[in-house]
Protein backbone atom coordinates (compact mmCIF):
# COMPACT_ATOMS: atom_id res chain seq x y z
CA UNK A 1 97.85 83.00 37.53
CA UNK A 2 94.08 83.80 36.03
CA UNK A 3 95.37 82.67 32.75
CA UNK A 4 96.88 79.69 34.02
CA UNK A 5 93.87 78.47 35.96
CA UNK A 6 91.78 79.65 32.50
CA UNK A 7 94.01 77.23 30.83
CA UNK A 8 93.95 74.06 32.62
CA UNK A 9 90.09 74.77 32.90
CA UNK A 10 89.93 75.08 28.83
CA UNK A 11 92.22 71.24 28.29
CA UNK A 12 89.90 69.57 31.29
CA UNK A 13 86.85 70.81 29.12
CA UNK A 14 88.11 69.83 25.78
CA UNK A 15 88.90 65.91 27.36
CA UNK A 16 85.70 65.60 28.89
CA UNK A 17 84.14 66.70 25.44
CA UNK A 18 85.18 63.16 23.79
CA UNK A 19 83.79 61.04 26.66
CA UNK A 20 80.51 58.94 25.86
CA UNK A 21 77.54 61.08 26.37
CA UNK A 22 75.02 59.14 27.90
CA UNK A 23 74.25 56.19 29.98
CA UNK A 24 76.68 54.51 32.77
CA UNK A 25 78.59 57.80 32.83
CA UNK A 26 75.78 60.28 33.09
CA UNK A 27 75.44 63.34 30.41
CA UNK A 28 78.72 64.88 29.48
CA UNK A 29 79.00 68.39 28.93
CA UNK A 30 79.65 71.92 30.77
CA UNK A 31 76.95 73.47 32.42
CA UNK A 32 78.24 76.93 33.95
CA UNK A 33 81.08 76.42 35.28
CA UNK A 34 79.66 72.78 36.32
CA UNK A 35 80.95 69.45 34.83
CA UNK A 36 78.41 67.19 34.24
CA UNK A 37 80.40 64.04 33.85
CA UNK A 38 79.55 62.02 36.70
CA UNK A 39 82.96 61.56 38.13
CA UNK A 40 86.41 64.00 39.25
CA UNK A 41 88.72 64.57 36.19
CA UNK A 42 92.46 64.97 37.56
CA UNK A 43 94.71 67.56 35.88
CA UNK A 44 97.07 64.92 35.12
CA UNK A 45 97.17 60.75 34.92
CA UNK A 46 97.49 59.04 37.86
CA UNK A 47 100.76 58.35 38.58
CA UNK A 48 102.61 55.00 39.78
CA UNK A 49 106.33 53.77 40.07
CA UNK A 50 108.52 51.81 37.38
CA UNK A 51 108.41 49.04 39.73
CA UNK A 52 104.54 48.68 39.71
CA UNK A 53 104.51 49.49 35.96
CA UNK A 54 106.90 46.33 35.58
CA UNK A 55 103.89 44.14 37.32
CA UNK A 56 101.63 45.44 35.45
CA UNK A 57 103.10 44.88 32.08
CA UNK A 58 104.14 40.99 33.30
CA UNK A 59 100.72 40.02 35.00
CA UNK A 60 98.99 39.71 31.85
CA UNK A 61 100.82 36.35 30.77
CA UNK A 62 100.53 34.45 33.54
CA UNK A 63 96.43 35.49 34.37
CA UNK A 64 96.41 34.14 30.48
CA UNK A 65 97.88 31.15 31.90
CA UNK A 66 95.60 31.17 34.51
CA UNK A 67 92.24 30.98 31.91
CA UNK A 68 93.91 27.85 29.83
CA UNK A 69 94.45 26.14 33.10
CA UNK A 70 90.67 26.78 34.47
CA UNK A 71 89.67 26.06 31.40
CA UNK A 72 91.20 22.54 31.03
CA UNK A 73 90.44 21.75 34.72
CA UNK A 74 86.76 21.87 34.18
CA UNK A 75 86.77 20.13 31.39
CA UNK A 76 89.23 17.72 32.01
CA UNK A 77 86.59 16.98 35.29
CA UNK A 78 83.98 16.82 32.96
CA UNK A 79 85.15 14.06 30.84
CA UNK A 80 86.70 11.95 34.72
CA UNK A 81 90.36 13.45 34.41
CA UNK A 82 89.99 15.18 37.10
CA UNK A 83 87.90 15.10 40.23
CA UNK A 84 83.94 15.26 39.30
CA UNK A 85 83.54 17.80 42.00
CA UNK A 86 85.01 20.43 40.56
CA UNK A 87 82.96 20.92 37.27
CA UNK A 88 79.62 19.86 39.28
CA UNK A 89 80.62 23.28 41.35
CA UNK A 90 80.98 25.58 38.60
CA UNK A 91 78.29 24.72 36.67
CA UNK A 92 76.14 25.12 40.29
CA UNK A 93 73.23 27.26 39.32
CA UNK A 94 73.61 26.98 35.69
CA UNK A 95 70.87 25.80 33.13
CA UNK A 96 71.51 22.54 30.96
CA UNK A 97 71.72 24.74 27.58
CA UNK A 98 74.44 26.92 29.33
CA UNK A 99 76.35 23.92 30.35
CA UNK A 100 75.93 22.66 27.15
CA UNK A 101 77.49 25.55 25.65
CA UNK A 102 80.21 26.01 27.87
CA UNK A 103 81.52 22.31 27.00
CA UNK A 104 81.23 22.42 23.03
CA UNK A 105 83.77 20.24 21.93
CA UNK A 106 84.40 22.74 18.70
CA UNK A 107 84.94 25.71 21.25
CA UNK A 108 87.02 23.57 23.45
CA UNK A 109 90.24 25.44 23.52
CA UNK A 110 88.47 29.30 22.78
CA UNK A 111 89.45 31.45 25.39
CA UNK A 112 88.30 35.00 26.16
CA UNK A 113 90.55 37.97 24.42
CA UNK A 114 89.82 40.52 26.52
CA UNK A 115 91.16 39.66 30.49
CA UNK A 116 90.83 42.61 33.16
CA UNK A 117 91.85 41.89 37.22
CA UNK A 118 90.63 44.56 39.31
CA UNK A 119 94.06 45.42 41.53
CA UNK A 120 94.46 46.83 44.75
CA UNK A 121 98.30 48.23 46.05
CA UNK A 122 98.67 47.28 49.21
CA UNK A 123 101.03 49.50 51.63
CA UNK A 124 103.84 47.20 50.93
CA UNK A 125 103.35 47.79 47.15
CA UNK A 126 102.14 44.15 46.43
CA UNK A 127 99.03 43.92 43.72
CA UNK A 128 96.22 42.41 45.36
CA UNK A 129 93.04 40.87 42.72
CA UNK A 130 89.32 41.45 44.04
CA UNK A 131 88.09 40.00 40.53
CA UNK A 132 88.67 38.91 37.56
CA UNK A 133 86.35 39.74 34.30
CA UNK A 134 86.48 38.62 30.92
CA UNK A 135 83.32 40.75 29.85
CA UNK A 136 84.50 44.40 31.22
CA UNK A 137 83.06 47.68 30.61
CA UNK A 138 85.56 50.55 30.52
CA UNK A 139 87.32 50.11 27.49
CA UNK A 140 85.58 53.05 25.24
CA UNK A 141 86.10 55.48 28.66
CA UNK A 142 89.97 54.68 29.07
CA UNK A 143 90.17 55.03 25.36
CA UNK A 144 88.48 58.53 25.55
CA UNK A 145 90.36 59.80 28.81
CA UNK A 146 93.44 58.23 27.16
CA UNK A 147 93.40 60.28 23.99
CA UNK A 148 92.11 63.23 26.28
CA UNK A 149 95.31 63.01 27.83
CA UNK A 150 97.61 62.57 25.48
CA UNK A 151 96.82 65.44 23.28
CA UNK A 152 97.37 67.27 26.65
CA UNK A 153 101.24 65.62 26.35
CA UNK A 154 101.07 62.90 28.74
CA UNK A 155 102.83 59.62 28.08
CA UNK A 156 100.84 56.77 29.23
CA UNK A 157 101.13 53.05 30.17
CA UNK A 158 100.01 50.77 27.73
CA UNK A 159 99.44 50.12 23.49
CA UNK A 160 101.25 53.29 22.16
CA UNK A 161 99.20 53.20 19.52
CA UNK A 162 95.72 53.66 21.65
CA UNK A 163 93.19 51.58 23.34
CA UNK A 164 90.59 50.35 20.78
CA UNK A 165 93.72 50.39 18.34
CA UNK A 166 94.98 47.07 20.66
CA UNK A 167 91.58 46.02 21.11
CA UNK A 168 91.23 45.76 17.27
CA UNK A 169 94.22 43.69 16.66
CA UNK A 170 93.27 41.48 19.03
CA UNK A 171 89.81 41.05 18.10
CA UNK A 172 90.95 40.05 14.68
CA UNK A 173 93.68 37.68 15.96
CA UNK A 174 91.02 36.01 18.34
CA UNK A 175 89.05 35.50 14.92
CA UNK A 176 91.65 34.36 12.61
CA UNK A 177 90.24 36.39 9.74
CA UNK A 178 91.52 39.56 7.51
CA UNK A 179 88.25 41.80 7.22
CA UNK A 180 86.00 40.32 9.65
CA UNK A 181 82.18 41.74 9.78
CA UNK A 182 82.05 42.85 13.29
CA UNK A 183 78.87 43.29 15.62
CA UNK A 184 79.13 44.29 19.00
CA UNK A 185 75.71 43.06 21.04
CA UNK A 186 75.35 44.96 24.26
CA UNK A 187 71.61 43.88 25.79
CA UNK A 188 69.34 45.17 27.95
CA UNK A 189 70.79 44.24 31.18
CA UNK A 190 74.23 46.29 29.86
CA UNK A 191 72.18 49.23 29.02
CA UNK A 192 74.36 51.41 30.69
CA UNK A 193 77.22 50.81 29.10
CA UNK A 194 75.60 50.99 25.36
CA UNK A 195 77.29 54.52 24.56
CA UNK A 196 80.86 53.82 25.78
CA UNK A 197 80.66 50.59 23.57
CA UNK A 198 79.09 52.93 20.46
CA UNK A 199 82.70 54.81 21.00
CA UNK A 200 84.19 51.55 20.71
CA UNK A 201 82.49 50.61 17.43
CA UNK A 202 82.80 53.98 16.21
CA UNK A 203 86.86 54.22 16.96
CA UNK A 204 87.01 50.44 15.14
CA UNK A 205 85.46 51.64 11.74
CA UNK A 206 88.14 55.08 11.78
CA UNK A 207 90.97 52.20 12.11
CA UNK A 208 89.17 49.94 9.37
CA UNK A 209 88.03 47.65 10.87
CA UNK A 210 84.37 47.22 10.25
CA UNK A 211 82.22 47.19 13.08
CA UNK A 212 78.55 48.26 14.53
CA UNK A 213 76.52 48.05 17.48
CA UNK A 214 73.40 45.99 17.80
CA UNK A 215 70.67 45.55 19.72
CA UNK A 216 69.86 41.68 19.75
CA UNK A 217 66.82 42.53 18.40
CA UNK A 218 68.12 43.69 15.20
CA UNK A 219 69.88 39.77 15.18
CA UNK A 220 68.57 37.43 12.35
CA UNK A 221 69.53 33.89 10.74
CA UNK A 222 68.88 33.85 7.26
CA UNK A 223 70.21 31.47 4.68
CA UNK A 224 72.72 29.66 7.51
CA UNK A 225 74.30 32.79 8.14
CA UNK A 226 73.61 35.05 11.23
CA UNK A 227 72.80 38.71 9.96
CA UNK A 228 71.73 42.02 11.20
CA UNK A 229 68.28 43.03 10.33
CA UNK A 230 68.41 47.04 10.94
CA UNK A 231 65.68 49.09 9.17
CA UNK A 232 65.49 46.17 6.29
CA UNK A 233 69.30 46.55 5.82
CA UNK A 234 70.63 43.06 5.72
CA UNK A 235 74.31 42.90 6.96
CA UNK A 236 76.29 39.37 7.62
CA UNK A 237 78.29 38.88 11.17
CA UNK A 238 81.34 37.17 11.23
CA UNK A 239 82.73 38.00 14.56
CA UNK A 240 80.02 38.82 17.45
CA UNK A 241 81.18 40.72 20.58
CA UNK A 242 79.12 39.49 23.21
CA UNK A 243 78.54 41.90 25.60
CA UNK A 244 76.30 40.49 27.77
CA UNK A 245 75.88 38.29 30.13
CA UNK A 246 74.79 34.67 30.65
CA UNK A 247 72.98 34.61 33.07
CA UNK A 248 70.41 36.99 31.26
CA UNK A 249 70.01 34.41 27.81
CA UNK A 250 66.43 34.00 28.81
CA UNK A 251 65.72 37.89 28.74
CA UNK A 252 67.93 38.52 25.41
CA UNK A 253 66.08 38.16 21.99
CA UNK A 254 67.07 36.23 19.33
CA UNK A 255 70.11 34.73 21.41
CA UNK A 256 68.91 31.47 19.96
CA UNK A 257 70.20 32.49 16.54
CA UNK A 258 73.51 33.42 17.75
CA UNK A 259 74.65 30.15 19.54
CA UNK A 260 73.03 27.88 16.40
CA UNK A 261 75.30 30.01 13.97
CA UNK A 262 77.97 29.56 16.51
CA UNK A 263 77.55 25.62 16.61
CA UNK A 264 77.42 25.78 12.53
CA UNK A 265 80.81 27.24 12.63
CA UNK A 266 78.74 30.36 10.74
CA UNK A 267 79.95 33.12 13.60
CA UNK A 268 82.91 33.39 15.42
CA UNK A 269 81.18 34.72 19.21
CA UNK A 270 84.33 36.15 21.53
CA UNK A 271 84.24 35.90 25.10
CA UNK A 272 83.09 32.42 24.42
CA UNK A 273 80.31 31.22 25.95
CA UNK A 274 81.81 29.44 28.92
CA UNK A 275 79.76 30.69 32.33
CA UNK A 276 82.57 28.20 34.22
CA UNK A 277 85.17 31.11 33.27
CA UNK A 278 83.10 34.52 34.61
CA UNK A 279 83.17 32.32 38.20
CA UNK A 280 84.94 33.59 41.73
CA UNK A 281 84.69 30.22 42.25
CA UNK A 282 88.10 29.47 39.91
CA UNK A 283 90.02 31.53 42.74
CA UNK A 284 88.93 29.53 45.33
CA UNK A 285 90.41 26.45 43.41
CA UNK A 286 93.08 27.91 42.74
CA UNK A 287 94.41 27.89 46.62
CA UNK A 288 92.68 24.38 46.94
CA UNK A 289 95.37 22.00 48.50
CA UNK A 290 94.44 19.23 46.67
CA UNK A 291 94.97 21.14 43.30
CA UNK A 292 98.19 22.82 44.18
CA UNK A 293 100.37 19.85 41.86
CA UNK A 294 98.02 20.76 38.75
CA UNK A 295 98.22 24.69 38.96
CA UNK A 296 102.30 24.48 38.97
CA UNK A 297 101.70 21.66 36.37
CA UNK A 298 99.44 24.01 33.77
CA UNK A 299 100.96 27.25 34.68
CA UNK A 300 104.51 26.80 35.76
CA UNK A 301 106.71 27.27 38.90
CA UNK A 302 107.05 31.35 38.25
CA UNK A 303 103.59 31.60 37.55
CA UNK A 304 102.54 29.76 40.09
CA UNK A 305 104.60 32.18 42.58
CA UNK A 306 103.16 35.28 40.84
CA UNK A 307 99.59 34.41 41.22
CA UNK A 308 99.90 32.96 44.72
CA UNK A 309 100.81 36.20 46.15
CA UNK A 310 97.91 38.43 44.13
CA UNK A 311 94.82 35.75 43.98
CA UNK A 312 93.20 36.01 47.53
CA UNK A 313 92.48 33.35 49.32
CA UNK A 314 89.37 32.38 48.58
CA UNK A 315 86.21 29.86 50.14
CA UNK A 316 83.23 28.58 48.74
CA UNK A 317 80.58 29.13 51.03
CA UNK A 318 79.36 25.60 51.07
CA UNK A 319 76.62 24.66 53.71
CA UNK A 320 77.49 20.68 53.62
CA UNK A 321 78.22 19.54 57.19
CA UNK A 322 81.11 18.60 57.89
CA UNK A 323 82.43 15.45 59.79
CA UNK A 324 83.59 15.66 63.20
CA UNK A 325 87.24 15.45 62.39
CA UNK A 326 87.12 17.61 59.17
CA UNK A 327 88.07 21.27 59.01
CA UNK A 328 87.80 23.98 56.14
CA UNK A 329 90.63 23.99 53.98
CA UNK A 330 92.77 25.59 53.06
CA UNK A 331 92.76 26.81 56.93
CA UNK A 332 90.68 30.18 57.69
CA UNK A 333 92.37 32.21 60.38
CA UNK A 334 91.03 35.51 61.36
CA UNK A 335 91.99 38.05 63.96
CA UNK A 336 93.95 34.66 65.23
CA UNK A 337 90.70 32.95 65.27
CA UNK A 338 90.76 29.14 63.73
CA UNK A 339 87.32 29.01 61.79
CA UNK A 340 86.76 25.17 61.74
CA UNK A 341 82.72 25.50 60.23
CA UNK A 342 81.13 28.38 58.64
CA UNK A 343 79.06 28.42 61.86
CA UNK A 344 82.12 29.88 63.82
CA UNK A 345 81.45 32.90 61.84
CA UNK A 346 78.29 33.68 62.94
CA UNK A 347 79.32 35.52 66.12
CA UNK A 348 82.96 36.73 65.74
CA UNK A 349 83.75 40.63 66.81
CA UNK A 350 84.03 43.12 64.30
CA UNK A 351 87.67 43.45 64.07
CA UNK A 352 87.89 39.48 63.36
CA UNK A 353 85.24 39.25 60.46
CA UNK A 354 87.52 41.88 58.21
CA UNK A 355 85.98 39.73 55.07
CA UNK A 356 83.74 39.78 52.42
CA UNK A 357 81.13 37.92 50.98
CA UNK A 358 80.10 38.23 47.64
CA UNK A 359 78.48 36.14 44.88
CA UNK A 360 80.79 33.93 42.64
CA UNK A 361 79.41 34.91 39.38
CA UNK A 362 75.89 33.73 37.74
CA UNK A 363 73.71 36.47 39.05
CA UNK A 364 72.71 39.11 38.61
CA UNK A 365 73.94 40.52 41.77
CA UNK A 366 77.61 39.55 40.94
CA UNK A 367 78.96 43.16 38.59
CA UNK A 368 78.63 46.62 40.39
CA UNK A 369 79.07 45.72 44.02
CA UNK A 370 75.95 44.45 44.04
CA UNK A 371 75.64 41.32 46.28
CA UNK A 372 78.50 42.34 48.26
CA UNK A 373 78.47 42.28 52.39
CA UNK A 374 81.78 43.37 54.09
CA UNK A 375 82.21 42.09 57.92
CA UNK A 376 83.88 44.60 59.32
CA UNK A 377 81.39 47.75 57.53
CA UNK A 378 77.83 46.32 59.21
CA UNK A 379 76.36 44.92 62.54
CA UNK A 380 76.23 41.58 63.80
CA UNK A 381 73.25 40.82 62.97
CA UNK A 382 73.00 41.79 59.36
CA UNK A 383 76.58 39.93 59.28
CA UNK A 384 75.28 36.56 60.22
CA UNK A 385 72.46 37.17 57.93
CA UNK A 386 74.21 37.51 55.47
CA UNK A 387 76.26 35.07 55.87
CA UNK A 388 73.23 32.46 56.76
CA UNK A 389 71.82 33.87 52.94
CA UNK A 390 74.86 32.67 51.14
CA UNK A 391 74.45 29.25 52.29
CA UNK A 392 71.01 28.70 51.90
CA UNK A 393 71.96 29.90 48.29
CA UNK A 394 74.32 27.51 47.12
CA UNK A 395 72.48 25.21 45.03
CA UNK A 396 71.95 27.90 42.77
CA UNK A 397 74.09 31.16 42.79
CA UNK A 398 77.69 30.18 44.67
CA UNK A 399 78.56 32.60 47.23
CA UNK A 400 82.52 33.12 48.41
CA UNK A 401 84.31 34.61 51.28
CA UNK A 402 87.77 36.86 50.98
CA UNK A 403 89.74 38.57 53.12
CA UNK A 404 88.84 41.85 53.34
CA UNK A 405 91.98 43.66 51.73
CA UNK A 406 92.84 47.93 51.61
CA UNK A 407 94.53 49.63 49.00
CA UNK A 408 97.42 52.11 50.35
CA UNK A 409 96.38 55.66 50.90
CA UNK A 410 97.54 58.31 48.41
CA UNK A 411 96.53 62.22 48.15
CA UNK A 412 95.13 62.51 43.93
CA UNK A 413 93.98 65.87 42.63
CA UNK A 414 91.23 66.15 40.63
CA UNK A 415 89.85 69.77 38.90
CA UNK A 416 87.01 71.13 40.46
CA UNK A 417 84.59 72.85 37.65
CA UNK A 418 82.90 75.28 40.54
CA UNK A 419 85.79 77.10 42.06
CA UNK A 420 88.38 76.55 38.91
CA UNK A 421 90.86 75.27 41.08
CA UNK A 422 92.97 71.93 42.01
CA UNK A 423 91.92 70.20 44.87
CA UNK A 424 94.08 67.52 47.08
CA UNK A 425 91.78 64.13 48.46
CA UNK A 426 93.38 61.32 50.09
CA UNK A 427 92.25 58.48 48.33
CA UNK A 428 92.26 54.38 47.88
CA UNK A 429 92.96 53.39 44.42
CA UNK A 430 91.60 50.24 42.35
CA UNK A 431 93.70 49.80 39.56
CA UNK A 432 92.05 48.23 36.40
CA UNK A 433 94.77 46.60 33.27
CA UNK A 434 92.77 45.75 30.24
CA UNK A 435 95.20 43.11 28.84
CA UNK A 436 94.67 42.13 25.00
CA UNK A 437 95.81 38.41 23.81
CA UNK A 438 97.53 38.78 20.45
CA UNK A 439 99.68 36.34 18.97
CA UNK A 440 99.25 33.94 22.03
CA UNK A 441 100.51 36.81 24.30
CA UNK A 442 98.75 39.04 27.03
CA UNK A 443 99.50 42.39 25.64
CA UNK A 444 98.56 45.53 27.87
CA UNK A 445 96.57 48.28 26.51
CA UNK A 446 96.03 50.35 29.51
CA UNK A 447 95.40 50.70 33.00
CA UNK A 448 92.26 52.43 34.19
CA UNK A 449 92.80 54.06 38.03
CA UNK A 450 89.76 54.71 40.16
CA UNK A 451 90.62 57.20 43.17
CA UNK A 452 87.85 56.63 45.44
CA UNK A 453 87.94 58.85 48.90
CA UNK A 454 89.79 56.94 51.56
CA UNK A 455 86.68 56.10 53.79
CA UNK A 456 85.15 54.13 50.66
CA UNK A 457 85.15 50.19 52.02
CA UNK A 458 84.44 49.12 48.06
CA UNK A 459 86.11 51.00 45.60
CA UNK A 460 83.92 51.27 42.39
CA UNK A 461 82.97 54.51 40.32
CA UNK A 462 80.93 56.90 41.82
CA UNK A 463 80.85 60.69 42.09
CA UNK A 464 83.29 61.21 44.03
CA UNK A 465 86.47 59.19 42.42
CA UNK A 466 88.62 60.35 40.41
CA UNK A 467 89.35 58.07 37.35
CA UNK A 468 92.05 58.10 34.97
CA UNK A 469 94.56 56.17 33.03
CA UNK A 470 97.91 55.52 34.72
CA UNK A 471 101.52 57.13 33.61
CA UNK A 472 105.01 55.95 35.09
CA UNK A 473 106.56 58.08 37.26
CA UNK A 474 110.83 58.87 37.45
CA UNK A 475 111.87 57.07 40.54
């Protein structure tokens, strides 16, 4: 049994070993007997059923449908095809260089590469989305736990061939170009995430692609092209990974250089530059009544259906009055309470504000769980404070309102360095697909699982989750 336990301890070492070693995921490495790595390792992947494995493969298509259609409803609002409303909300907050950028007529059609929904199983297995990101972190950590994994014999769910392997291919698609000079930009604000994105561009050059990371700093423009200036070692960019956000341009150096390449048609940037895309906001339009004809229109009857039952119903918290015979829409009913103004929501009970409020998307507050304020997990008071702050902030960061949903309950074992045993926790899962567009399709690379204890109300990393990639169990 001693050699057993020796073992299992030895393979949960050796995975942990090719994790990033610094930054968002803390200092990796064994003390004695101690794991350092700032989260539980489970003994095996997190396991889920063919039938969930099914919607996880299919989803990716029709949230890809989902971005063409957002992206041709704002702009088809900007130039009076559709109502003038809806682009005037989305670019809410935004600077005039950033709308400017987002509406580049040469950029029209460019569409993020990268597309990861942040799931929730519900009790009745249906996939529930919290949020929707086109500029993720995780990739280099499910590519390391991934190949941790596998050389352990696991068969997982996703590109066969690895994470960053799929990543690659689509990166190079999304360019249109054989040997493309790749730099991936991570800024201050995404600090933390700087040595899981180093594994990234590491992992590229082994599969040859060729690929760095930079500091904008170390950006340049010389002789029309944009460059990286490292140590007086000049290097050309053709593709630029942006990993950062936009509402931080005015804190990023040399970002100036990268959108006047970008408008020369010098550097290919991917996500592009399009704040009306990173927006909660789109999800509240999505259930708007008077858009229902379009979305079946852009996206089809079956995607339609799909997306209906996983996108949340979702409100903008607007604070316009509303006339006496108006009402929100679509309807808000909670606890079998109509909610005709946002007003009504000041004093409801605790069991009927089971919502959440969070920021749509420009802000700093809107990655991390920052920003957020669930109903039914604070008093009162700090409720309709909160909710009095989000509507006194709409002309310039968005806030929206959800129904507060719960993943299903499910016991995950993770390895625990200090005793050398396997311990049971009964847990709430977020389940995170990082879906790839090659060759016009949604292809999915992985799924990254993050086993937070049961009590959590927001499940996010943290000490206490487990997180792993997902493999398909036999029904």
């Amino acid at each position: 049994m001693k050699s057993e336990v020796s073992k299992l301890s030895q393979r949960m070492e050796a995975m942990i070993a090719g994790l990033p070693e610094s930054g968002l995921f803390g200092e990796v490495g064994m003390g004695v007997g101690v794991s350092k790595v700032p989260f539980r390792v489970s003994p095996q992947p997190i396991e889920i059923s063919c039938d969930v494995a099914d919607k996880f493969r299919s989803l990716g298509n029709h949230l890809l449908r989902f971005y063409k259609a957002s992206n041709r409803l704002y702009l088809d609002s900007v130039r009076g095809h559709q109502p003038g409303w809806i682009s005037e909300l989305l670019d809410r907050g935004k600077s005039d260089s950033v709308r400017e950028l987002g509406r580049l007529n040469r950029t029209k059609s460019n569409l993020p590469f990268v597309i990861r929904p942040d799931l929730m199983l519900t009790e009745s297995d249906n996939l529930v989305a919290t949020e929707l990101d086109s500029v993720p972190g995780g990739i280099g950590l499910l590519d390391a736990l991934s190949s941790g994994y596998k050389s352990m014999g696991y068969s997982l769910l996703g590109a066969a061939d690895g994470v960053v392997e799929a990543f690659g291919r689509a990166l190079i698609d999304d360019c249109r170009l054989d040997v493309p000079s790749v730099a991936i930009v991570v800024s201050d604000e995404s600090e933390s995430y700087r040595s899981e994105m180093q594994l990234v561009s590491s992992r590229l050059e082994k599969i040859g692609v060729s690929a760095r990371l930079v500091h904008p700093r170390d950006l340049d423009y010389q002789l029309g092209d944009l460059v990286t200036n490292t140590n007086g070692e000049v290097q050309r960019i053709d593709v630029l990974y942006r990993f950062f956000e936009l509402h931080d341009l005015k804190n990023i150096p040399n970002v100036d250089f990268v959108f006047h390449a970008m408008r020369h048609r010098r550097v290919h940037v991917s996500p592009p530059p399009k704040a009306q895309l990173e927006e909660k906001l789109l999800l509240a339009l999505f259930h708007h009544p008077e858009l229902t004809d379009y979305w079946v229109h852009e996206i089809g009857d079956q995607s339609h259906s799909v997306l209906s039952n996983i996108i949340p119903r979702t409100w903008v918290l607007d604070p316009t009055e509303l006339p006496p015979f108006a009402a929100i829409s679509p309807p808000l009913i909670t606890a079998g309470k109509s909610i005709r103004r946002w007003s009504d929501l000041s004093n409801i009970t605790q069991k009927q504000r089971r919502m959440v409020i969070k920021p749509s998307g420009f802000s700093e507050l809107s990655w991390g769980a920052r920003g957020v304020t669930i109903g039914h997990d604070v008093n009162q008071d700090v409720w309709a404070s909160s909710l009095q702050e989000a509507l006194q902030a709409f002309s310039t960061t968005p806030y929206v309102l959800q129904p507060y949903e719960q993943s299903r309950r499910l016991a995950v074992e993770y390895f625990d360095f200090d005793s050398n045993e396997v311990k049971v926790f009964d847990s709430r899962i977020r389940y995170s697909p990082y879906y790839f567009v090659e060759d016009g399709e949604a292809k999915l690379a992985g799924v990254l699982a993050t086993a937070c204890p049961a009590s959590s109300k927001i499940l996010h990393g943290m000490s206490t989750a487990v997180m792993s990639p997902v493999m398909v169990g036999n029904d």
